[in-house]
N, C-alpha and C. Protein backbone atom coordinates (compact mmCIF):
# COMPACT_ATOMS: atom_id res chain seq x y z
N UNK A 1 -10.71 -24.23 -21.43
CA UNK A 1 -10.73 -23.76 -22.80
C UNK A 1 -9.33 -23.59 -23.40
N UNK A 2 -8.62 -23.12 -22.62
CA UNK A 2 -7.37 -23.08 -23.18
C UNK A 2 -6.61 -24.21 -23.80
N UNK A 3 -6.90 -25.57 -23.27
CA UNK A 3 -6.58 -26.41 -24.26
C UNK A 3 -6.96 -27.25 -25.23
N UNK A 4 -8.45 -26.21 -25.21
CA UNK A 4 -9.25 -26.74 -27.03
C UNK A 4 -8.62 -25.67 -28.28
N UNK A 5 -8.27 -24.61 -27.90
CA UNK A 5 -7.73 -23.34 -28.89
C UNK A 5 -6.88 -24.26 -29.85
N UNK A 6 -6.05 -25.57 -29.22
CA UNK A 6 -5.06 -25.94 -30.34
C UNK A 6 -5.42 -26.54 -31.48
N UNK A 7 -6.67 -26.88 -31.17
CA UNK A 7 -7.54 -28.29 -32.49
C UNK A 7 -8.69 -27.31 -32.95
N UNK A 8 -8.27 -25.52 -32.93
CA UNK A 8 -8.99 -25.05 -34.02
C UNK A 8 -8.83 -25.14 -35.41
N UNK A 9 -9.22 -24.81 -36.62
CA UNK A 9 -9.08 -25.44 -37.52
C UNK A 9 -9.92 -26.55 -38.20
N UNK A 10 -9.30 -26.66 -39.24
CA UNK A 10 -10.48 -27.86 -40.29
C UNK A 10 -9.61 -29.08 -39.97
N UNK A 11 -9.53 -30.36 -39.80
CA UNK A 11 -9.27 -31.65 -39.76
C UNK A 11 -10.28 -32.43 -40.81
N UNK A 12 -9.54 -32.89 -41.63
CA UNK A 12 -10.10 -33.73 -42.58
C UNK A 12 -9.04 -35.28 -42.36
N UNK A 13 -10.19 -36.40 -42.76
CA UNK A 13 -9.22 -37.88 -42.95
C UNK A 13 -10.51 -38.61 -43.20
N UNK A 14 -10.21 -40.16 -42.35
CA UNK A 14 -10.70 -41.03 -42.64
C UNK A 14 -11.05 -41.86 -41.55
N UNK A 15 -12.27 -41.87 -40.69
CA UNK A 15 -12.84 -42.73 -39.28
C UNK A 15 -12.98 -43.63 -39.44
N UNK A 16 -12.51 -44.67 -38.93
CA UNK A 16 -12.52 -46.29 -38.91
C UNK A 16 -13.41 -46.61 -37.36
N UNK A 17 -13.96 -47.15 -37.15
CA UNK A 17 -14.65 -48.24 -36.24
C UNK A 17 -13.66 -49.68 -36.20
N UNK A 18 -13.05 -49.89 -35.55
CA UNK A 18 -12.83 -51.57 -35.43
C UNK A 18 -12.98 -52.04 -34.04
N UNK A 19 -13.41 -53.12 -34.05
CA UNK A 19 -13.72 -54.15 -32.67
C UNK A 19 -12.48 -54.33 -32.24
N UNK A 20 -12.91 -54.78 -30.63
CA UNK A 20 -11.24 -55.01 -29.83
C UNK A 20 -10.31 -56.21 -30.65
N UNK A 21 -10.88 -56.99 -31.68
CA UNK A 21 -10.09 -57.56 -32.34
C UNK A 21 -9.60 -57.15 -33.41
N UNK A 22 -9.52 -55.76 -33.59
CA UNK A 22 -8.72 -55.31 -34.69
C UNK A 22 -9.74 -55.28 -36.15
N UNK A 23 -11.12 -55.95 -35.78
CA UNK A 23 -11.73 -56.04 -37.41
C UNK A 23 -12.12 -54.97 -37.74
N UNK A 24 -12.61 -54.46 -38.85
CA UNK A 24 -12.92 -53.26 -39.26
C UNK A 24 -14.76 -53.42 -39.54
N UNK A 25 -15.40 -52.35 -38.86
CA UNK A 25 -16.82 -52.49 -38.92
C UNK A 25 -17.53 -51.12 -39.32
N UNK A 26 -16.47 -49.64 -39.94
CA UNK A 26 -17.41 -48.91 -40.64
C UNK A 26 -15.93 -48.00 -40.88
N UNK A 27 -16.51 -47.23 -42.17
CA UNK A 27 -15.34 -46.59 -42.24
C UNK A 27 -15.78 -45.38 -43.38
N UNK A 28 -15.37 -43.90 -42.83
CA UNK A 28 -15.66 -43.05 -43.94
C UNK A 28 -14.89 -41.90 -43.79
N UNK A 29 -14.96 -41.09 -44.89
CA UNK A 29 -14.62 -39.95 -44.55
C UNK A 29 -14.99 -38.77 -43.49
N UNK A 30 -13.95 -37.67 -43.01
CA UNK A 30 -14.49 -37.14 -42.42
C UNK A 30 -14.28 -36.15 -41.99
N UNK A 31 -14.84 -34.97 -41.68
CA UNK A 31 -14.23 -33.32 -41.73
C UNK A 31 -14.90 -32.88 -40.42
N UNK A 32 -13.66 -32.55 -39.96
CA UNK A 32 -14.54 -31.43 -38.33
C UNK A 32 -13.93 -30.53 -38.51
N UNK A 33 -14.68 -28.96 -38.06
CA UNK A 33 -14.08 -28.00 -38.42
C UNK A 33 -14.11 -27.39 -37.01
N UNK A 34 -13.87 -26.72 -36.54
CA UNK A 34 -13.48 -26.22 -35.16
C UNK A 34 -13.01 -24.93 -35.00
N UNK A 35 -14.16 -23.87 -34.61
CA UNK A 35 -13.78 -22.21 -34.06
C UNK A 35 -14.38 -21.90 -32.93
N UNK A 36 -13.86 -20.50 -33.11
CA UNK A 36 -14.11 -19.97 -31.41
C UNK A 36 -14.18 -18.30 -32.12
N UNK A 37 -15.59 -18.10 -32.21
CA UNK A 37 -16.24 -17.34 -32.75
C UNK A 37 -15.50 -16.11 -31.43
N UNK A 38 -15.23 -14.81 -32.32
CA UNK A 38 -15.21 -13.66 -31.44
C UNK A 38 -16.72 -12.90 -30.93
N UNK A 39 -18.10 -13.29 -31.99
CA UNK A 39 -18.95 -12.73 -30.84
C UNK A 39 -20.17 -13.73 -31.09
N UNK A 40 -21.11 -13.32 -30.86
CA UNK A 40 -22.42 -14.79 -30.54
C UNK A 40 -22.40 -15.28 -29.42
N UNK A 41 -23.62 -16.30 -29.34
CA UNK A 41 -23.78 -17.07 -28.11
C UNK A 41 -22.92 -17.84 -27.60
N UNK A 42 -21.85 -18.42 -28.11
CA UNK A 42 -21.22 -19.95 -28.36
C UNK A 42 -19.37 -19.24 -28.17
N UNK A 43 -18.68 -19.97 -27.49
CA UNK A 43 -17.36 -19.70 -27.73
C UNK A 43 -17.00 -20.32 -28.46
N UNK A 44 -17.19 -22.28 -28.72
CA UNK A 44 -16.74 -22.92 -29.12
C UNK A 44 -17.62 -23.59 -29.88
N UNK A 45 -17.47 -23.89 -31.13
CA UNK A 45 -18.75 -24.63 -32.56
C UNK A 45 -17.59 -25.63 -32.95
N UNK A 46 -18.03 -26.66 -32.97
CA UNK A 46 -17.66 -27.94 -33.86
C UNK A 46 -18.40 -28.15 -34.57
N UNK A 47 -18.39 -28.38 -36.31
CA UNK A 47 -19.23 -28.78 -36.87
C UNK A 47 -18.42 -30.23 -37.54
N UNK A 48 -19.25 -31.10 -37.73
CA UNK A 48 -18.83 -32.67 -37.70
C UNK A 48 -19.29 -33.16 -39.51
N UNK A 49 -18.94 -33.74 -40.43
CA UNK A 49 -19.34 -34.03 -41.41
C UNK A 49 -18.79 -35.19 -41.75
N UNK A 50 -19.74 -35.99 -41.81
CA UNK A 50 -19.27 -37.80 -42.69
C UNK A 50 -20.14 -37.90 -43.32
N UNK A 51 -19.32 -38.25 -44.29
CA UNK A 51 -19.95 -39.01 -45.44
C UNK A 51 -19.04 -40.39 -45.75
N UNK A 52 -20.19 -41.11 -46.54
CA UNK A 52 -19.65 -42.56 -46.88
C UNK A 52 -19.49 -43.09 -48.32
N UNK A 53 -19.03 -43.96 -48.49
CA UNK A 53 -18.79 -44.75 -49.97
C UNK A 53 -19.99 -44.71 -50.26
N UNK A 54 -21.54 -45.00 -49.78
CA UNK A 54 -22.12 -44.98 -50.49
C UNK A 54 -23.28 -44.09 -50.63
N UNK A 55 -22.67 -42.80 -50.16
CA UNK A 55 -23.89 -41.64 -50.22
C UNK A 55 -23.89 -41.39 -49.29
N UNK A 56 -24.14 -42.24 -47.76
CA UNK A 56 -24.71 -41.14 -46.52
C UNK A 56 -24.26 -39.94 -46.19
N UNK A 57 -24.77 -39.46 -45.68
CA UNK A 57 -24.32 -38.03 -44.81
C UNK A 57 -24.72 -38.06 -43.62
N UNK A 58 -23.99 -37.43 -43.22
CA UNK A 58 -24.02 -37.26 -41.75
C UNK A 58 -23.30 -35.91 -41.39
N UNK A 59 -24.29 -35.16 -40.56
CA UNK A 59 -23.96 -33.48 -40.64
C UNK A 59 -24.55 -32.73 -39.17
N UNK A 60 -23.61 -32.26 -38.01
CA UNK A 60 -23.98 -32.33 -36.83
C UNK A 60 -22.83 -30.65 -36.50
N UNK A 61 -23.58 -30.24 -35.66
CA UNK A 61 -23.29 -28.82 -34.77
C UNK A 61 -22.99 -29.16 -33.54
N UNK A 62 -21.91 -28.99 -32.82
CA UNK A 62 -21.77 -29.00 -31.33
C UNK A 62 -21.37 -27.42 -30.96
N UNK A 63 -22.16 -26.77 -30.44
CA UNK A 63 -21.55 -25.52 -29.84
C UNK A 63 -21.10 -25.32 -28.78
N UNK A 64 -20.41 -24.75 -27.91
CA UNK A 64 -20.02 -24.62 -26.33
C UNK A 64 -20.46 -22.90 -25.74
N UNK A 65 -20.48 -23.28 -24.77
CA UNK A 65 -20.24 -21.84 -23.59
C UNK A 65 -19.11 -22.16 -23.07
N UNK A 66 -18.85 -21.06 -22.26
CA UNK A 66 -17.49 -21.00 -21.21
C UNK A 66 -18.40 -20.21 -20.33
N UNK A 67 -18.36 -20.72 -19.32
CA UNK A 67 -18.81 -20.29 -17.64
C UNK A 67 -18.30 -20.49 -16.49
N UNK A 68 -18.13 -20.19 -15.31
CA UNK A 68 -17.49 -19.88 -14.64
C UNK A 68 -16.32 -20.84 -14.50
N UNK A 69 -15.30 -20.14 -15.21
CA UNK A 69 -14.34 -20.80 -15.64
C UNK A 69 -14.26 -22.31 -16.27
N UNK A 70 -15.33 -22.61 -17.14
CA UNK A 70 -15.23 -24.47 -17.43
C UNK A 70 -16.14 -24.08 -18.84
């Protein structure tokens, strides 16, 4: 755990997909936000958000534990 604490915070940009030849095959915006809640079930919540040029969304929760030590 100690070396997820550094990529807490919001990260916003732009995800590209390209093939091992360099082509480009999807591309959107994109925001992960990243804490470590002081109480609740979860030490660690990523929440994931893309959206695209033409409307989609895409909107996902990853939470963590910490247990014996991992």
């Amino acid at each position: 755990m100690p070396a997820l604490v550094s990529h807490a915070g919001v990260w916003e940009g732009t995800y590209r997909t390209v093939t091992t030849d360099g082509v480009e095959v999807d591309c959107h915006a994109s925001r992960i936000e990243v804490s470590f809640p002081d109480d609740g079930p979860y030490a660690y919540v990523q929440k994931n958000r893309f959206t695209w040029p033409d409307g989609r969304l895409v909107e996902a929760e990853h939470p963590g534990v910490y247990r014996d030590g991992r």
